[in-house]
C-alpha atoms as a PDB file:
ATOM      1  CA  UNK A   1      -2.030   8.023  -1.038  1.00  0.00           C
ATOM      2  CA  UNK A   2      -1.118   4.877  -3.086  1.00  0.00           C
ATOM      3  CA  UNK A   3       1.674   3.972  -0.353  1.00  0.00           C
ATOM      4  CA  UNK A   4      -0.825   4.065   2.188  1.00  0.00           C
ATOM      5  CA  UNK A   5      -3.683   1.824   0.705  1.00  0.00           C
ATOM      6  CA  UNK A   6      -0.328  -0.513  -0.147  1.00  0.00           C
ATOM      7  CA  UNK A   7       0.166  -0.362   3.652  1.00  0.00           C
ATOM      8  CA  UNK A   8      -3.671  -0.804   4.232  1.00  0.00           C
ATOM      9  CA  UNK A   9      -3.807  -3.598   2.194  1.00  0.00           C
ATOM     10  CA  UNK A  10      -0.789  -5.552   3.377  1.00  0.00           C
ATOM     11  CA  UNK A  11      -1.469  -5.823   6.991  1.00  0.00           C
ATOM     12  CA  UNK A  12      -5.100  -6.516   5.981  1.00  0.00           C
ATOM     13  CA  UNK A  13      -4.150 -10.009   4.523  1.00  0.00           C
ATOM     14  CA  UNK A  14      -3.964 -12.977   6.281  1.00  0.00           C
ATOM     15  CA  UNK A  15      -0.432 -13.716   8.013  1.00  0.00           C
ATOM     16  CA  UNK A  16      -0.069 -17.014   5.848  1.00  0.00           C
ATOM     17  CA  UNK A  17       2.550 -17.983   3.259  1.00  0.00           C
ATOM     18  CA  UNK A  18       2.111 -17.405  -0.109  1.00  0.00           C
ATOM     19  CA  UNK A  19       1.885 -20.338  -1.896  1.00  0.00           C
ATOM     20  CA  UNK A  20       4.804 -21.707  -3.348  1.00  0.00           C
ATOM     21  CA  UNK A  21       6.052 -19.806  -6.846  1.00  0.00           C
ATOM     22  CA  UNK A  22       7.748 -21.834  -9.821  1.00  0.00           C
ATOM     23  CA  UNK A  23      10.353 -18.996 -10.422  1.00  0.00           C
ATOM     24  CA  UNK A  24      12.581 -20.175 -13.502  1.00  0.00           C
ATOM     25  CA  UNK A  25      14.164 -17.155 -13.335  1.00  0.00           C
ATOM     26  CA  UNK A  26      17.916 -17.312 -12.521  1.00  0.00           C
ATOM     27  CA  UNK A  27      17.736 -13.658 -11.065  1.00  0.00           C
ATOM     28  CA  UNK A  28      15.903 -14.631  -7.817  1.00  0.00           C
ATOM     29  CA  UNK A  29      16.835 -13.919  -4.608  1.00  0.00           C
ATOM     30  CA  UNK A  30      15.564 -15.146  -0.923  1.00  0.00           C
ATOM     31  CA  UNK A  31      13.768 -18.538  -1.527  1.00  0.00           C
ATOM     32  CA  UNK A  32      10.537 -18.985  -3.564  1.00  0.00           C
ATOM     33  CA  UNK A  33       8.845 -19.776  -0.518  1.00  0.00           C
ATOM     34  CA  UNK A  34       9.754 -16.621   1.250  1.00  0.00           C
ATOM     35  CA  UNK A  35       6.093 -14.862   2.949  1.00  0.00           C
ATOM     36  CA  UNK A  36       6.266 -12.192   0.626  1.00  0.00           C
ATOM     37  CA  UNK A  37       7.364 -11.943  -3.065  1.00  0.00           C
ATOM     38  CA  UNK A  38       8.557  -8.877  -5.024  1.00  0.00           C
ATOM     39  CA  UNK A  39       8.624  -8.594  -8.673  1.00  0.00           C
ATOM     40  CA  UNK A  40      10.282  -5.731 -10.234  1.00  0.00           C
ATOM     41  CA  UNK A  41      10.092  -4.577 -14.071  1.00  0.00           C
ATOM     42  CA  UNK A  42      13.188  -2.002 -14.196  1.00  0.00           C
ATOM     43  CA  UNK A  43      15.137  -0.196 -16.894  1.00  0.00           C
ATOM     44  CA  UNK A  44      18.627   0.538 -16.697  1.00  0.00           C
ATOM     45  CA  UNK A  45      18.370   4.442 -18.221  1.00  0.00           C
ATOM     46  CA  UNK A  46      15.058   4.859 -16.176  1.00  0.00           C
ATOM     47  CA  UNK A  47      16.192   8.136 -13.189  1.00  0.00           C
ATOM     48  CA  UNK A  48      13.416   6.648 -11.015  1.00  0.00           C
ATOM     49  CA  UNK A  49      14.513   3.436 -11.643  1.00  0.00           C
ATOM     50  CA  UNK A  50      17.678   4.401 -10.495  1.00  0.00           C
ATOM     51  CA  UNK A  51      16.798   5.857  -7.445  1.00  0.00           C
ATOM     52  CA  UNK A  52      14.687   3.026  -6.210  1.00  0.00           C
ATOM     53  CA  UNK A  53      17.181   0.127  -7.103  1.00  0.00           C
ATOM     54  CA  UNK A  54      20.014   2.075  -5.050  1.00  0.00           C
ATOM     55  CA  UNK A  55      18.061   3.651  -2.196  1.00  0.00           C
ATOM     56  CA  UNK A  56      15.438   0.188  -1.877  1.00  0.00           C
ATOM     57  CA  UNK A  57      16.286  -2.452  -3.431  1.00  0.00           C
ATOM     58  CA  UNK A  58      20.175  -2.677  -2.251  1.00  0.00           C
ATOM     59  CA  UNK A  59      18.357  -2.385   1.300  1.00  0.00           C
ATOM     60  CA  UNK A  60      15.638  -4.778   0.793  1.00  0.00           C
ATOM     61  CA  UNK A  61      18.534  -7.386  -0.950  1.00  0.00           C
ATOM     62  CA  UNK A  62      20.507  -7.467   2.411  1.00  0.00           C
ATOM     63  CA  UNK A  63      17.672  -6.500   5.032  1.00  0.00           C
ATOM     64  CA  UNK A  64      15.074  -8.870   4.240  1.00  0.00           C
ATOM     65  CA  UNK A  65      16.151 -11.389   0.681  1.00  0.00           C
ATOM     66  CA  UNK A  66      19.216 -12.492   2.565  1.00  0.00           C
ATOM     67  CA  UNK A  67      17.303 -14.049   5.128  1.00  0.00           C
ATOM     68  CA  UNK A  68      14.583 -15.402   2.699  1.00  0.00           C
ATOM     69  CA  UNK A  69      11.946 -12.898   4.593  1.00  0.00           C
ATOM     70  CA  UNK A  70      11.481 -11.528   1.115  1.00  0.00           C
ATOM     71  CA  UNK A  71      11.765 -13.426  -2.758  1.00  0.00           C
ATOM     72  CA  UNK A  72      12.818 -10.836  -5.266  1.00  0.00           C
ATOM     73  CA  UNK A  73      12.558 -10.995  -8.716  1.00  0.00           C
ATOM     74  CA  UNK A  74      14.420  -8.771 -11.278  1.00  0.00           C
ATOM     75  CA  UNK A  75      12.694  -8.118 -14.650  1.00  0.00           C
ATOM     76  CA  UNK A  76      14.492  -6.296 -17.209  1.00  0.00           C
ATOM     77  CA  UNK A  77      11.952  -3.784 -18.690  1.00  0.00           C
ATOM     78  CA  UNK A  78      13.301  -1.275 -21.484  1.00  0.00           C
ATOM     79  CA  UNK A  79      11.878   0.934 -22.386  1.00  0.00           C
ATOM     80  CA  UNK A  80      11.814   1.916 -26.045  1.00  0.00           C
ATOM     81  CA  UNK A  81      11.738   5.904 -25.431  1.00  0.00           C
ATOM     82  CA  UNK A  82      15.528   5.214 -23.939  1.00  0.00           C
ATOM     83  CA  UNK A  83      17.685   3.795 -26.716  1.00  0.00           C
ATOM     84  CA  UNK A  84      20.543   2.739 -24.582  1.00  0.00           C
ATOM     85  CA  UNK A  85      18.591   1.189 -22.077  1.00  0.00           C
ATOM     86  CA  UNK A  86      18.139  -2.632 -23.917  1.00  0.00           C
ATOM     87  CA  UNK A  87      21.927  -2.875 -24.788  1.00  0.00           C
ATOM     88  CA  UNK A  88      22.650  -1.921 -20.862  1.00  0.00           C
ATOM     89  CA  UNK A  89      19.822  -5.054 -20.129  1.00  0.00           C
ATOM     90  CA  UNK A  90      21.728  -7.272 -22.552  1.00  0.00           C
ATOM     91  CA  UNK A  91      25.266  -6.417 -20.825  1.00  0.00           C
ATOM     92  CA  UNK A  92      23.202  -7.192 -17.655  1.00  0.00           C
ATOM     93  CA  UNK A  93      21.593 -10.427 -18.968  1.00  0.00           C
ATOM     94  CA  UNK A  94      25.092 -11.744 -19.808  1.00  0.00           C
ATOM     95  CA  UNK A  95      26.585 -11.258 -17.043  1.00  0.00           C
ATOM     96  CA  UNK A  96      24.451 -12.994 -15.043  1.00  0.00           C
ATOM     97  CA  UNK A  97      27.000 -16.015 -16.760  1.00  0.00           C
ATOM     98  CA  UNK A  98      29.630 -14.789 -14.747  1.00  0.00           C
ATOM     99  CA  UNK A  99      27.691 -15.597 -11.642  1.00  0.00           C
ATOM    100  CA  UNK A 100      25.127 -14.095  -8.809  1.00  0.00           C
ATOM    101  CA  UNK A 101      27.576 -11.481  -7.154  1.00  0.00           C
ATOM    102  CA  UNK A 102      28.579 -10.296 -10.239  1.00  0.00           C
ATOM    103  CA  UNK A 103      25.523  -9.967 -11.921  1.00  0.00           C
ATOM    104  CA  UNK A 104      24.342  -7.857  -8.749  1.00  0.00           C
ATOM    105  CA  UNK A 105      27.610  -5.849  -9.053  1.00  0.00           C
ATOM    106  CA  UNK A 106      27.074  -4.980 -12.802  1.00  0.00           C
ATOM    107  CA  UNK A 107      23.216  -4.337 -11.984  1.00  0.00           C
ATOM    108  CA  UNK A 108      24.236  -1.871  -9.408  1.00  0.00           C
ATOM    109  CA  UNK A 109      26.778  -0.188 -10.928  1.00  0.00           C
ATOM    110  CA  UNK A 110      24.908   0.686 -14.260  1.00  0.00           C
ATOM    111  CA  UNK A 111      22.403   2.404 -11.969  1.00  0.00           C
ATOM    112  CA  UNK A 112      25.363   4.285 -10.447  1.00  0.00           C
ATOM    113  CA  UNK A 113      26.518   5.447 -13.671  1.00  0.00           C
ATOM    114  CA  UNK A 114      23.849   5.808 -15.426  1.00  0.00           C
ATOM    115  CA  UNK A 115      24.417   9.216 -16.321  1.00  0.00           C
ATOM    116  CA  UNK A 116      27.664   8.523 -17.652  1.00  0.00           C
ATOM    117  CA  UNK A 117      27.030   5.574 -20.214  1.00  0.00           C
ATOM    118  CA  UNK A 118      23.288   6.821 -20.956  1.00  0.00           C
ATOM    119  CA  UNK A 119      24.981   9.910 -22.221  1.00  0.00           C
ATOM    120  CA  UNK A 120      27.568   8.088 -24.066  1.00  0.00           C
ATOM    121  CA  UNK A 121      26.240   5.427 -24.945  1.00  0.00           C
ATOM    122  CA  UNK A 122      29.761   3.519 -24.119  1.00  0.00           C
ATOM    123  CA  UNK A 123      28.584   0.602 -21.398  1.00  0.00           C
ATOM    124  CA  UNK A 124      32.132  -1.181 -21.382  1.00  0.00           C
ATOM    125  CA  UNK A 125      34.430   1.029 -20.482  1.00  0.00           C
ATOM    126  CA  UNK A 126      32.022   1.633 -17.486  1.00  0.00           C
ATOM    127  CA  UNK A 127      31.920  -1.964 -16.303  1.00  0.00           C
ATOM    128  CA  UNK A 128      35.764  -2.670 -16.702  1.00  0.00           C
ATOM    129  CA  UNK A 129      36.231  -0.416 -13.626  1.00  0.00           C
ATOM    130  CA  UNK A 130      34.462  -2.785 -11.528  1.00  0.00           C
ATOM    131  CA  UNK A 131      35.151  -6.699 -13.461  1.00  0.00           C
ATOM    132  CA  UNK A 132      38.583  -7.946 -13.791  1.00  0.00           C
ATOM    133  CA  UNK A 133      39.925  -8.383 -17.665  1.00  0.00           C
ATOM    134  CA  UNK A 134      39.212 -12.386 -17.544  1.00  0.00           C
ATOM    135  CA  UNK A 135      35.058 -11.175 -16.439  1.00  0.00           C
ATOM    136  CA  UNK A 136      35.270  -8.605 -19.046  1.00  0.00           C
ATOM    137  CA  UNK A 137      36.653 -10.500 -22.082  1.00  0.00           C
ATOM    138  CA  UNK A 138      34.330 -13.289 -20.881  1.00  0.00           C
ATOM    139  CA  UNK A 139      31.563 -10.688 -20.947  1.00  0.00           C
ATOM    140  CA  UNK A 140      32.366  -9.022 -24.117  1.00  0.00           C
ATOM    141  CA  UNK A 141      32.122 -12.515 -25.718  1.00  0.00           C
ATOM    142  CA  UNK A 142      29.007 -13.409 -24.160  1.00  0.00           C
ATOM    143  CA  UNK A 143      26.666 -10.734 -24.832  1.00  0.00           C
ATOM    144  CA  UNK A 144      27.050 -11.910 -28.373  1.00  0.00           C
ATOM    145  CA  UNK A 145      24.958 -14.606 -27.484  1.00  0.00           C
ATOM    146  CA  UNK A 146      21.521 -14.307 -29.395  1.00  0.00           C
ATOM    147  CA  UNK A 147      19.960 -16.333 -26.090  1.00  0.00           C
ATOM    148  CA  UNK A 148      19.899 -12.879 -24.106  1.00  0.00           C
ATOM    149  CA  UNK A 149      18.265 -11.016 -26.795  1.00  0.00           C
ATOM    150  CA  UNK A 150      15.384 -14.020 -26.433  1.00  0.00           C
ATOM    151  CA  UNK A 151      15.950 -13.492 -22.933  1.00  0.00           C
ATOM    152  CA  UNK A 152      14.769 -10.115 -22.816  1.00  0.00           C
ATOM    153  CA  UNK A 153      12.098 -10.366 -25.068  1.00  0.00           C
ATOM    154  CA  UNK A 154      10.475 -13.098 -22.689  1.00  0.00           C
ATOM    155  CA  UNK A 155      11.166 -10.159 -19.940  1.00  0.00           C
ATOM    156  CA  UNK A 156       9.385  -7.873 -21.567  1.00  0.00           C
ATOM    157  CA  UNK A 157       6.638 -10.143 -23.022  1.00  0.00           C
ATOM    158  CA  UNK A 158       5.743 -11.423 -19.566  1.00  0.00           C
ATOM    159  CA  UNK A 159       5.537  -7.294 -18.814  1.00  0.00           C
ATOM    160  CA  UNK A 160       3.223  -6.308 -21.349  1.00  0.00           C
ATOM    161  CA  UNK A 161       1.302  -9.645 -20.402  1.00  0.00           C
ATOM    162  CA  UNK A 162       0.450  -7.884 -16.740  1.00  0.00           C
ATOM    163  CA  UNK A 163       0.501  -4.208 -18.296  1.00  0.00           C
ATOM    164  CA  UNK A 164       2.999  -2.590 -17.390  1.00  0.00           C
ATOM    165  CA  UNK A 165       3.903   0.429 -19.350  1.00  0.00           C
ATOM    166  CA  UNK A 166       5.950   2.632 -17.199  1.00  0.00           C
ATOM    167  CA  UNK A 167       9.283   1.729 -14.937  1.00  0.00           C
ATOM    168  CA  UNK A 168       9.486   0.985 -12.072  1.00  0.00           C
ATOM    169  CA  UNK A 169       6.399  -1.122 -11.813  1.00  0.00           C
ATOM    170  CA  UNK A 170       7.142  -3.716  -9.093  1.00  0.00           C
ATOM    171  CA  UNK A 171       4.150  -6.193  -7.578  1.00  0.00           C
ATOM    172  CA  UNK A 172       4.079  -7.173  -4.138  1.00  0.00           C
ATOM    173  CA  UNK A 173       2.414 -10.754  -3.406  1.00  0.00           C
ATOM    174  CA  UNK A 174       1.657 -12.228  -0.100  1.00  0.00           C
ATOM    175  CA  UNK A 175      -1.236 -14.671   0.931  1.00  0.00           C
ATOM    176  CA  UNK A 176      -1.687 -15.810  -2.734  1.00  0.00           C
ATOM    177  CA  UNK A 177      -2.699 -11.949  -3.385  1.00  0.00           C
ATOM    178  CA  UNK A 178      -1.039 -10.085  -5.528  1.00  0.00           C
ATOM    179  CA  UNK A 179      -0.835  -5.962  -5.449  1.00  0.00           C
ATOM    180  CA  UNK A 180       0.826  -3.860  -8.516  1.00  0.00           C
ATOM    181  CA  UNK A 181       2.553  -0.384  -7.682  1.00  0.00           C
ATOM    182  CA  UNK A 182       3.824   2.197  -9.614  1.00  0.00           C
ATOM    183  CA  UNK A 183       6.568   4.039  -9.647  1.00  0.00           C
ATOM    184  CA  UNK A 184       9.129   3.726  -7.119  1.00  0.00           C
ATOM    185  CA  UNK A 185       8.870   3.405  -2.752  1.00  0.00           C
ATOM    186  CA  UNK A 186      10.820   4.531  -0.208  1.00  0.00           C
ATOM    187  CA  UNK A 187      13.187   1.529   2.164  1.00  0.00           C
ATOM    188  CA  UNK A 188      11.198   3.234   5.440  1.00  0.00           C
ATOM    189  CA  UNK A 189       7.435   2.701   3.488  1.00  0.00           C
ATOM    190  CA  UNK A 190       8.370  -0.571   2.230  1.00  0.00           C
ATOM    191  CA  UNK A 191       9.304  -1.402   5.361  1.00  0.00           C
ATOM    192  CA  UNK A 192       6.378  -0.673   7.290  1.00  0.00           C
ATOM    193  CA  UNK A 193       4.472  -2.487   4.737  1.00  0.00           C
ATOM    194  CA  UNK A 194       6.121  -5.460   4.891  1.00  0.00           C
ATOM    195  CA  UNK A 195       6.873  -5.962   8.599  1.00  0.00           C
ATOM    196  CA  UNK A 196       3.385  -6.515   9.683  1.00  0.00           C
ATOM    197  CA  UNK A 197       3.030  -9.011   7.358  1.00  0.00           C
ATOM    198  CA  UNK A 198       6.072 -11.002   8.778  1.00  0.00           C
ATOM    199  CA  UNK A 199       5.339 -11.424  12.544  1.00  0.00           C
END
């Protein structure tokens, strides 16, 4: 029911551009001044979080960010019920100093494997599959840094500042309106959500 009053309520808005967004977030993608705007509190041992980052958000990256159809905005979001879920945000947070494609990579692949390291609890041997040795001992090094701790805590400050208390909690913002949803969305619903609002 709650995907359809999201569909309702999108193609009931005006087709104008959202106003302009001062994003200082580094972990933006598609321009600020893309029509719509997506803003995603996710945690890293969350199963739903999992599913929607890997079965939507890889698609909506390519499909409509690439093109700047659509601004995305990752917010890391741990949860304290899953205790290896902030050190997987900090690995993830500091390796955004590696650059864009390989902070995606590392994103991705903890969602891949999250079964493995949330088990475990061991996060680097999962990530030197997929960075070369110079990424990793660069990596290793910086999530030392105390500035992604901070980091994270302004993440999760700005979520409790809009409420949200479960993952995935993403908000959808076209026109100057904003809409909150809960839990995660099929690519195809998305889709047809978004699409009207783009012609």
């Amino acid at each position: 029911m709650r995907w359809i009053m999201l569909a309702l309520w999108i193609v009931a808005q005006a087709p104008e551009k959202a106003a302009q967004v001062k994003l200082e977030d580094d972990v933006m993608m598609g321009g600020p001044d893309s029509p719509v705007r997506i803003e995603l509190f996710s945690d890293f041992e969350c199963p739903s979080c999992r599913i929607f980052y890997l079965d939507t958000v890889t698609r909506l990256l390519s499909e409509y960010a690439a093109d700047n159809k659509v601004c995305f905005v990752f917010r890391d979001f741990p949860l304290t019920s899953h205790p290896v879920s902030r050190i997987a945000a900090r690995y993830a947070v500091a390796s955004k100093s590696l650059g864009r494609d390989r902070w995606l990579k590392v994103v991705e692949y903890l969602y891949t494997c999250q079964a493995e390291w949330s088990y475990n609890g061991k996060i680097e041997p999962v990530l030197s599959r997929i960075l070369s040795d110079q990424d990793m001992a660069k990596l290793k090094e910086e999530v030392k840094n105390p500035a992604h701790e901070q980091a994270l805590d302004r993440s999760v400050s700005l979520g409790n500042s809009k409420k949200v208390n479960s993952t995935p909690t993403f908000f959808v913002t076209m026109g100057g309106k904003e809409q909150r949803v809960t839990g995660g969305l099929s690519f195809p619903l998305l889709k047809a959500s978004i699409d009207p609002y783009l012609k």
